[in-house]
PDB file of N, CA and C in Angstrom:
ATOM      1  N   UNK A   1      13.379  23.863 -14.126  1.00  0.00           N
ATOM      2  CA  UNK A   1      12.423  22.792 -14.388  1.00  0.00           C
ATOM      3  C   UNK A   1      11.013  23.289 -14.097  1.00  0.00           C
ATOM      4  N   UNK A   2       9.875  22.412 -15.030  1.00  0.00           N
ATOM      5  CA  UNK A   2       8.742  22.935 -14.188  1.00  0.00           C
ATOM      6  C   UNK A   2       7.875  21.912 -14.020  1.00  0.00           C
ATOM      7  N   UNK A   3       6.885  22.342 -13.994  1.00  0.00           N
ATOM      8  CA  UNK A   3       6.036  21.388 -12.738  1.00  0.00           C
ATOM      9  C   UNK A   3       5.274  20.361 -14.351  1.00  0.00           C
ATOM     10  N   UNK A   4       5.109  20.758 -15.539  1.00  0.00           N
ATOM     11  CA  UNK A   4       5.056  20.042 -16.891  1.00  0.00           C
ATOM     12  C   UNK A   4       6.438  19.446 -17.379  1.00  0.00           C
ATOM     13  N   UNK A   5       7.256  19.714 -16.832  1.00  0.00           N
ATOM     14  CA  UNK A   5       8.436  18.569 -17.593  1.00  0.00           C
ATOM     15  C   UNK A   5       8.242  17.524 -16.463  1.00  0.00           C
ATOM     16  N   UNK A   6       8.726  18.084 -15.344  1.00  0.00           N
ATOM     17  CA  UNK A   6       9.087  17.041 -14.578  1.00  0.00           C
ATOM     18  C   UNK A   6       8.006  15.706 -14.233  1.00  0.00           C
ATOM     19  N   UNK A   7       6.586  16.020 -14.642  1.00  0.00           N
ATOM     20  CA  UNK A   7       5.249  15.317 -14.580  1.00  0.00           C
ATOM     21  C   UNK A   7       5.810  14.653 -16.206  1.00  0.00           C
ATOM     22  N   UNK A   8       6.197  14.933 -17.169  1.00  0.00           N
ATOM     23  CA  UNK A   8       6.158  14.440 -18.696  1.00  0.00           C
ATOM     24  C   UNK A   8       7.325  13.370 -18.300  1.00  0.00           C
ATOM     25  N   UNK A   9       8.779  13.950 -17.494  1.00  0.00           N
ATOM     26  CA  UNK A   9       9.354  12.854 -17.916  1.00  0.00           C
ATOM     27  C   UNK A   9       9.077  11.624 -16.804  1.00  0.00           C
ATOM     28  N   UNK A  10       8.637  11.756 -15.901  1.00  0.00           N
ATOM     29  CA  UNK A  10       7.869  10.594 -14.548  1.00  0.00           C
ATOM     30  C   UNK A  10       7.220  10.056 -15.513  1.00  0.00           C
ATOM     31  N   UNK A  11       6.160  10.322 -16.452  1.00  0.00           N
ATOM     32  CA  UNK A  11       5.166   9.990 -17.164  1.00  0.00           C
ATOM     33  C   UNK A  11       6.066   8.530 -18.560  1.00  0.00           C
ATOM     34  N   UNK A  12       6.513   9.679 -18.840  1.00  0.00           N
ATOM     35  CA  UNK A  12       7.567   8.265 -19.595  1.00  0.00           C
ATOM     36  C   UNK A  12       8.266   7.534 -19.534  1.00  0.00           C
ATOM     37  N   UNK A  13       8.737   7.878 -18.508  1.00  0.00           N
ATOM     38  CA  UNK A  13       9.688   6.498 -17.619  1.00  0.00           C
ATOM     39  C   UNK A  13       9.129   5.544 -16.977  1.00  0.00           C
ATOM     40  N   UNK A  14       7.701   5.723 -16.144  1.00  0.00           N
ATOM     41  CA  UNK A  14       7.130   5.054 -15.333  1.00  0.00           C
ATOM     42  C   UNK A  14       5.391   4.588 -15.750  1.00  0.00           C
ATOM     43  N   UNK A  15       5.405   5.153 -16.662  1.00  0.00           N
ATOM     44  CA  UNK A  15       4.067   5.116 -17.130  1.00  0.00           C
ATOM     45  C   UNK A  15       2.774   4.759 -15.799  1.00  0.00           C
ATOM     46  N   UNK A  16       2.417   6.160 -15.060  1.00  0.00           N
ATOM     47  CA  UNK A  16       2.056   5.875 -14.030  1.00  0.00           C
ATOM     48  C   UNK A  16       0.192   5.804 -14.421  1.00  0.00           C
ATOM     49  N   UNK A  17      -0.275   5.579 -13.124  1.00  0.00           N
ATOM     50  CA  UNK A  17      -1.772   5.437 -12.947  1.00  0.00           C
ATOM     51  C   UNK A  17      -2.372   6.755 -12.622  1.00  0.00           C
ATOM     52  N   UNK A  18      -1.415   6.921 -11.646  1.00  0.00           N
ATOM     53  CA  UNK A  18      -1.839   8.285 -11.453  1.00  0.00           C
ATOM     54  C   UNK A  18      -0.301   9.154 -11.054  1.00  0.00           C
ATOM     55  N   UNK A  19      -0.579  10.287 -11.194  1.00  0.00           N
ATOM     56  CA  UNK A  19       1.050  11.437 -11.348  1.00  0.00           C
ATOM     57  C   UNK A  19       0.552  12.962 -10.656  1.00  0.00           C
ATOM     58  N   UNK A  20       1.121  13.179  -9.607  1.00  0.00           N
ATOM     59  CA  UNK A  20       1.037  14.391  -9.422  1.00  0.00           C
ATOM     60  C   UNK A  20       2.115  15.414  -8.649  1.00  0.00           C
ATOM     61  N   UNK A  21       2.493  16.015  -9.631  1.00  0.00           N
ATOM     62  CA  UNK A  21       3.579  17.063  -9.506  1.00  0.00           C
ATOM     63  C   UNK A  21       3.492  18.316  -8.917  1.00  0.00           C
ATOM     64  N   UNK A  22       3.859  18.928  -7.399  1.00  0.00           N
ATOM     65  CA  UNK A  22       3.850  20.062  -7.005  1.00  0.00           C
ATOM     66  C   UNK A  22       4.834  20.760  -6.790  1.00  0.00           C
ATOM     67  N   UNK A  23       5.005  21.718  -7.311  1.00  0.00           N
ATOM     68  CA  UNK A  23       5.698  22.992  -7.090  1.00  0.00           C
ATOM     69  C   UNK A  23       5.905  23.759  -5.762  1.00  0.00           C
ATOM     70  N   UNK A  24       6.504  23.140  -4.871  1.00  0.00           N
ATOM     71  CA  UNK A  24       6.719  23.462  -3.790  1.00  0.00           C
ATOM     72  C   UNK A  24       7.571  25.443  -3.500  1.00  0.00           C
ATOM     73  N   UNK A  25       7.687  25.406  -4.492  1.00  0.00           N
ATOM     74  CA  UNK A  25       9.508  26.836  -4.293  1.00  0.00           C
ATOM     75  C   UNK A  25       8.923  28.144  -4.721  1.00  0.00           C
ATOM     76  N   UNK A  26       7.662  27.943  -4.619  1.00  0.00           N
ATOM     77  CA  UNK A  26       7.048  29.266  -5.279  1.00  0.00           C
ATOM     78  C   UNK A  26       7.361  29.761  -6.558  1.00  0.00           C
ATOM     79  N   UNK A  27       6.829  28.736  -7.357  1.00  0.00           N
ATOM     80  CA  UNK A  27       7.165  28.505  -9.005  1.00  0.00           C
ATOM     81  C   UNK A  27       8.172  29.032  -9.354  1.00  0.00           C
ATOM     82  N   UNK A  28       9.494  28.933  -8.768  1.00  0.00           N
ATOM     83  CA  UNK A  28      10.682  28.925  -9.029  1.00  0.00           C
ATOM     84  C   UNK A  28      11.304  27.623 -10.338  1.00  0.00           C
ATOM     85  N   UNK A  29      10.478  26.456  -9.593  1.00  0.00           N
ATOM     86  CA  UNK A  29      10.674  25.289 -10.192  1.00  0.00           C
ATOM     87  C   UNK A  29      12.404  24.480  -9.648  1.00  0.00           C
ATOM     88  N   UNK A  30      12.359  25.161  -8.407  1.00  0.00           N
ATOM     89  CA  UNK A  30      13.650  24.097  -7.486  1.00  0.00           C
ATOM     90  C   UNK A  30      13.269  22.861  -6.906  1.00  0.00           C
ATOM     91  N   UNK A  31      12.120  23.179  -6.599  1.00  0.00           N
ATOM     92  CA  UNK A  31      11.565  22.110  -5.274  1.00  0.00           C
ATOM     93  C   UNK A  31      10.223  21.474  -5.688  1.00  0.00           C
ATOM     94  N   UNK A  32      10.203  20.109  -5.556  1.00  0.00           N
ATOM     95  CA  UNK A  32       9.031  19.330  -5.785  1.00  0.00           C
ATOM     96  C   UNK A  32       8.181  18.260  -4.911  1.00  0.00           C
ATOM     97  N   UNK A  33       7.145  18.311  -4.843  1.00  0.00           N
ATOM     98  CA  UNK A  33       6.720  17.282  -4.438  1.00  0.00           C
ATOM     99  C   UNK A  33       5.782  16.414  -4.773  1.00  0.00           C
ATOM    100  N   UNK A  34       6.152  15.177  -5.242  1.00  0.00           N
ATOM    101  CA  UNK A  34       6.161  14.019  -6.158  1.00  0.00           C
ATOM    102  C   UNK A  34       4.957  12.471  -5.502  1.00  0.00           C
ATOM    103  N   UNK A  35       3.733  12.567  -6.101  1.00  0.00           N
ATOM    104  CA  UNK A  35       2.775  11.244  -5.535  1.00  0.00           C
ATOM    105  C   UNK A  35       3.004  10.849  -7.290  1.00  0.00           C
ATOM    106  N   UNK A  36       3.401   9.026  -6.920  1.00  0.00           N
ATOM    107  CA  UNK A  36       3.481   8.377  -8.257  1.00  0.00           C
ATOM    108  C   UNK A  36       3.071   7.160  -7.784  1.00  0.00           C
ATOM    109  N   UNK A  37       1.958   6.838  -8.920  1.00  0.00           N
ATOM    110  CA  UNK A  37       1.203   5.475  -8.484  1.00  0.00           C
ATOM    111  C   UNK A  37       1.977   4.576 -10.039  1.00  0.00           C
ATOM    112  N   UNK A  38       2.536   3.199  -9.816  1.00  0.00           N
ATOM    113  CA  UNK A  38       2.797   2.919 -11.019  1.00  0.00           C
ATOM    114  C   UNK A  38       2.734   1.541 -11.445  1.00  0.00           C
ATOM    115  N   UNK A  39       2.394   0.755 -12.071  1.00  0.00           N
ATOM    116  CA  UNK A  39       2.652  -1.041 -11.918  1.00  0.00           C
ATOM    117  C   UNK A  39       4.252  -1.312 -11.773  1.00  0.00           C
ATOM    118  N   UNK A  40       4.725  -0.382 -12.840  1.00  0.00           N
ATOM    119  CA  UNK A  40       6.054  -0.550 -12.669  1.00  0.00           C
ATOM    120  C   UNK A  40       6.727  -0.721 -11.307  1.00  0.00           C
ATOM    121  N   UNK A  41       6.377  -0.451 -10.260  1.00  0.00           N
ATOM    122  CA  UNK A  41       6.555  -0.110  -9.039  1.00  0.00           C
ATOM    123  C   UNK A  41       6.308  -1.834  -8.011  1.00  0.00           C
ATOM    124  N   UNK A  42       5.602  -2.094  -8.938  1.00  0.00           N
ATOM    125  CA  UNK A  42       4.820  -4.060  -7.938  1.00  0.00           C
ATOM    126  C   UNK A  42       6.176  -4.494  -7.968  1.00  0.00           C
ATOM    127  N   UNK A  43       6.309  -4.753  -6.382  1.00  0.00           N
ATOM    128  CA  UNK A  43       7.608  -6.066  -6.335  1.00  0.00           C
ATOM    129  C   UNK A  43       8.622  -5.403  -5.973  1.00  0.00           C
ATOM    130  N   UNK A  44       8.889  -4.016  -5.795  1.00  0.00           N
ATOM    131  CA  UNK A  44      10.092  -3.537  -5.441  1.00  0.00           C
ATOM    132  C   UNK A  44      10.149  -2.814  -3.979  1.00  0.00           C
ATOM    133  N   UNK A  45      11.414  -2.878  -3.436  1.00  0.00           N
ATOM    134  CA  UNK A  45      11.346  -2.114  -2.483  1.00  0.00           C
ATOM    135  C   UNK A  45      11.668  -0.440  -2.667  1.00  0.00           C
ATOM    136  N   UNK A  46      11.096  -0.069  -1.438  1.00  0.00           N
ATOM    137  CA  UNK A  46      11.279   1.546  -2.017  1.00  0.00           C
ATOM    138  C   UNK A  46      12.098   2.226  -1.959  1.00  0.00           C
ATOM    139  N   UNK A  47      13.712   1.954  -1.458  1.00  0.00           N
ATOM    140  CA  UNK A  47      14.949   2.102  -2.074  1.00  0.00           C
ATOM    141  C   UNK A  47      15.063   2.281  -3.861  1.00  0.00           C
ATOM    142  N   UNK A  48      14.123   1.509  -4.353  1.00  0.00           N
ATOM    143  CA  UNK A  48      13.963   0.692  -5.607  1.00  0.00           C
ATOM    144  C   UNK A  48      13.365   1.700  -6.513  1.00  0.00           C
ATOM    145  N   UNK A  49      12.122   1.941  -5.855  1.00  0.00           N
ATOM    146  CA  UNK A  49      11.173   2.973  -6.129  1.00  0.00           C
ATOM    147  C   UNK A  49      11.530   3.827  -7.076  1.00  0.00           C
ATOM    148  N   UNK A  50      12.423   4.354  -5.358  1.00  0.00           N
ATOM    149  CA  UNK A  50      12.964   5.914  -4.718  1.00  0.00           C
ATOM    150  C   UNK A  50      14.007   6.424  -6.298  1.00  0.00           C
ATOM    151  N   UNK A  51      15.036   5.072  -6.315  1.00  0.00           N
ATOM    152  CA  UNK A  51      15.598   5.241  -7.295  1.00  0.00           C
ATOM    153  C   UNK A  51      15.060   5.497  -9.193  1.00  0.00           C
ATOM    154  N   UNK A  52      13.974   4.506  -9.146  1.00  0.00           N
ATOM    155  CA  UNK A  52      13.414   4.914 -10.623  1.00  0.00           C
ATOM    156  C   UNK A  52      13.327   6.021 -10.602  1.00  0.00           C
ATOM    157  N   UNK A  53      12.324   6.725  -9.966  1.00  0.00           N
ATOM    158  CA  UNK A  53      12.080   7.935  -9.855  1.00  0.00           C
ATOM    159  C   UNK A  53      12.918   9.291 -10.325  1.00  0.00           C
ATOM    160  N   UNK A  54      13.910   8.900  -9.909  1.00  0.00           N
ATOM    161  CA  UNK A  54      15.524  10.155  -9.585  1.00  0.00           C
ATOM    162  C   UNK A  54      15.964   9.682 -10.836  1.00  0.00           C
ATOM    163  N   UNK A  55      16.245   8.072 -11.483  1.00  0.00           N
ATOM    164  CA  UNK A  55      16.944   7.927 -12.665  1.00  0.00           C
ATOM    165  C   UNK A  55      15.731   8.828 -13.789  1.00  0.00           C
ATOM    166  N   UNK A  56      14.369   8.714 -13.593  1.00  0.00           N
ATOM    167  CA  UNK A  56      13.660   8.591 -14.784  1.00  0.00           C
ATOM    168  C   UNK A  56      13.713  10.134 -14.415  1.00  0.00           C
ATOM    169  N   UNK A  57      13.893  11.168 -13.496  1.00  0.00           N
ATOM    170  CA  UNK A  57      13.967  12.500 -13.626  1.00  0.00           C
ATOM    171  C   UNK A  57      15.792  13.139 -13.913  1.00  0.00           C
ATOM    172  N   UNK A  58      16.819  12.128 -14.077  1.00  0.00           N
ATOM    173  CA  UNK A  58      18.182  12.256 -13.995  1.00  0.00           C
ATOM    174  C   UNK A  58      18.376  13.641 -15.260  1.00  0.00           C
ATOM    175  N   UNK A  59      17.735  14.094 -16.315  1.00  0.00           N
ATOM    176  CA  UNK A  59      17.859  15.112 -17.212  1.00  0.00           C
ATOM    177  C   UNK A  59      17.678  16.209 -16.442  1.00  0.00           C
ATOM    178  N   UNK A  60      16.922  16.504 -15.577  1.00  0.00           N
ATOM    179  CA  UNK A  60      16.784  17.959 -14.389  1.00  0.00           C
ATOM    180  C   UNK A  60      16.901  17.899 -12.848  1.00  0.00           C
ATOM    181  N   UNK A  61      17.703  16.799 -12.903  1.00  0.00           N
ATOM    182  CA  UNK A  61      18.372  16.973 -11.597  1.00  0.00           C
ATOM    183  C   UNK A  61      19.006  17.819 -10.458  1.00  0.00           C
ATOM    184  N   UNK A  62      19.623  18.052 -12.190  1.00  0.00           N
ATOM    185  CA  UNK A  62      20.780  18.928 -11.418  1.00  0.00           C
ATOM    186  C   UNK A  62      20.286  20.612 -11.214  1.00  0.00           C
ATOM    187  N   UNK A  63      18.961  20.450 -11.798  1.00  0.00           N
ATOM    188  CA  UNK A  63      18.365  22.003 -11.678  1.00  0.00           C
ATOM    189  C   UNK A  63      17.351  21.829 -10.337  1.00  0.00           C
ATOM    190  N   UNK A  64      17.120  20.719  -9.937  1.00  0.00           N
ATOM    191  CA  UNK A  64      16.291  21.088  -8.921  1.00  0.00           C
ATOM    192  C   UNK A  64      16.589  20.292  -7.326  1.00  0.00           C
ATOM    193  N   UNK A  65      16.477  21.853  -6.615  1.00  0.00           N
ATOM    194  CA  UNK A  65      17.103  21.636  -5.107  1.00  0.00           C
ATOM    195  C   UNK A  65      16.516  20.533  -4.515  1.00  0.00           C
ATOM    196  N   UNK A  66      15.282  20.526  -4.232  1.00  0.00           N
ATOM    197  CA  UNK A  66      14.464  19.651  -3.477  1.00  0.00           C
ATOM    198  C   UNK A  66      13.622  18.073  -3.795  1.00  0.00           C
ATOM    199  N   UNK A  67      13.600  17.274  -4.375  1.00  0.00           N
ATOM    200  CA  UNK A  67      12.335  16.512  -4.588  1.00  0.00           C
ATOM    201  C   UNK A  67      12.287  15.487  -3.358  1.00  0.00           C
ATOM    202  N   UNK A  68      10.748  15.977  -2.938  1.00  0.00           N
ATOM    203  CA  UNK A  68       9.937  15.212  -2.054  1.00  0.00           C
ATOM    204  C   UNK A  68       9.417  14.180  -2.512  1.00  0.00           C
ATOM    205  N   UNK A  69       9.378  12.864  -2.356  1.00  0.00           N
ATOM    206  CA  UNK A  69       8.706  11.955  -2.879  1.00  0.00           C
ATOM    207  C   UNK A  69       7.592  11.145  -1.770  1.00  0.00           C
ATOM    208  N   UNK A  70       6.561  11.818  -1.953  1.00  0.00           N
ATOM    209  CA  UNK A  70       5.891  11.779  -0.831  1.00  0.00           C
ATOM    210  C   UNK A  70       4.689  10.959  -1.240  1.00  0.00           C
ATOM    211  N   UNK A  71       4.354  10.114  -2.356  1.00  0.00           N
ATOM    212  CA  UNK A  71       3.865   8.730  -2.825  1.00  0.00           C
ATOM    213  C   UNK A  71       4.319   7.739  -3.646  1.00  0.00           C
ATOM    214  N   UNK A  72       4.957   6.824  -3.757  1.00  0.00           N
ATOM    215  CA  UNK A  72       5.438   6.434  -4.502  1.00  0.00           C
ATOM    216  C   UNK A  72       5.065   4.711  -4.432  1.00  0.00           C
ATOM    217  N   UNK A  73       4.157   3.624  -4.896  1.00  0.00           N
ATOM    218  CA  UNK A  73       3.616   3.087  -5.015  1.00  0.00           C
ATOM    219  C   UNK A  73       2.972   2.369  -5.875  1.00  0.00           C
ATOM    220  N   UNK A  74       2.812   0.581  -5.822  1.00  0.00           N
ATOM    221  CA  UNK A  74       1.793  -0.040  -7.134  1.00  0.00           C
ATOM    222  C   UNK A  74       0.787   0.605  -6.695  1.00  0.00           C
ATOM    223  N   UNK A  75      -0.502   0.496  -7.777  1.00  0.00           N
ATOM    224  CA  UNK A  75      -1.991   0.695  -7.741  1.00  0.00           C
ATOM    225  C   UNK A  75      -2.360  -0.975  -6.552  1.00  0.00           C
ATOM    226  N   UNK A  76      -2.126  -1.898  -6.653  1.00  0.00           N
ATOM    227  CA  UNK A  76      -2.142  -2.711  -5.536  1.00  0.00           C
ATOM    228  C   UNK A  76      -2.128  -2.722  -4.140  1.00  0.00           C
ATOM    229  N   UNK A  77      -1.239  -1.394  -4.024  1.00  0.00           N
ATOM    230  CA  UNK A  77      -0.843  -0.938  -2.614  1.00  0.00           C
ATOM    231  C   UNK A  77      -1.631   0.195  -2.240  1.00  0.00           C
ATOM    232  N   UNK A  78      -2.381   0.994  -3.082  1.00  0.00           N
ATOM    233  CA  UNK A  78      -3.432   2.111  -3.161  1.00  0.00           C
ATOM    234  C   UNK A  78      -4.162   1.925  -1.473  1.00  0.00           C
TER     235      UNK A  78
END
């Protein structure tokens, strides 16, 4: 995976405000760490979140060891 898919498919699943995808694994592309600002996101808990997230990345899952989700949030909650 790389640090442009995994930002494209967050991007279409969640249609965020703001998206930013890091490459934690030394551009291996195993390990990520994931700030997603989204409306989609108002009203849920972050169990809830946590889960969009993993479903809307479920196509490269299985290629990557790590994802950090280390923002995940409405623009409300900014």
């Amino acid at each position: 995976s790389s640090v442009e898919e995994v930002k494209r498919l967050l991007t279409e699943a969640l249609d965020p405000t703001q998206c930013e995808v890091i490459d934690v694994s030394g551009n291996c592309g195993s390990a990520f760490d994931v700030h997603v600002v989204s409306e989609k996101f108002e009203g849920k808990n972050r169990l809830a979140v946590h889960r969009m997230i993993h479903d809307a990345l479920a196509s490269v899952m299985a290629k990557i060891h790590a994802l950090s989700i280390k923002t995940a949030k409405a623009p409300s909650k900014v």
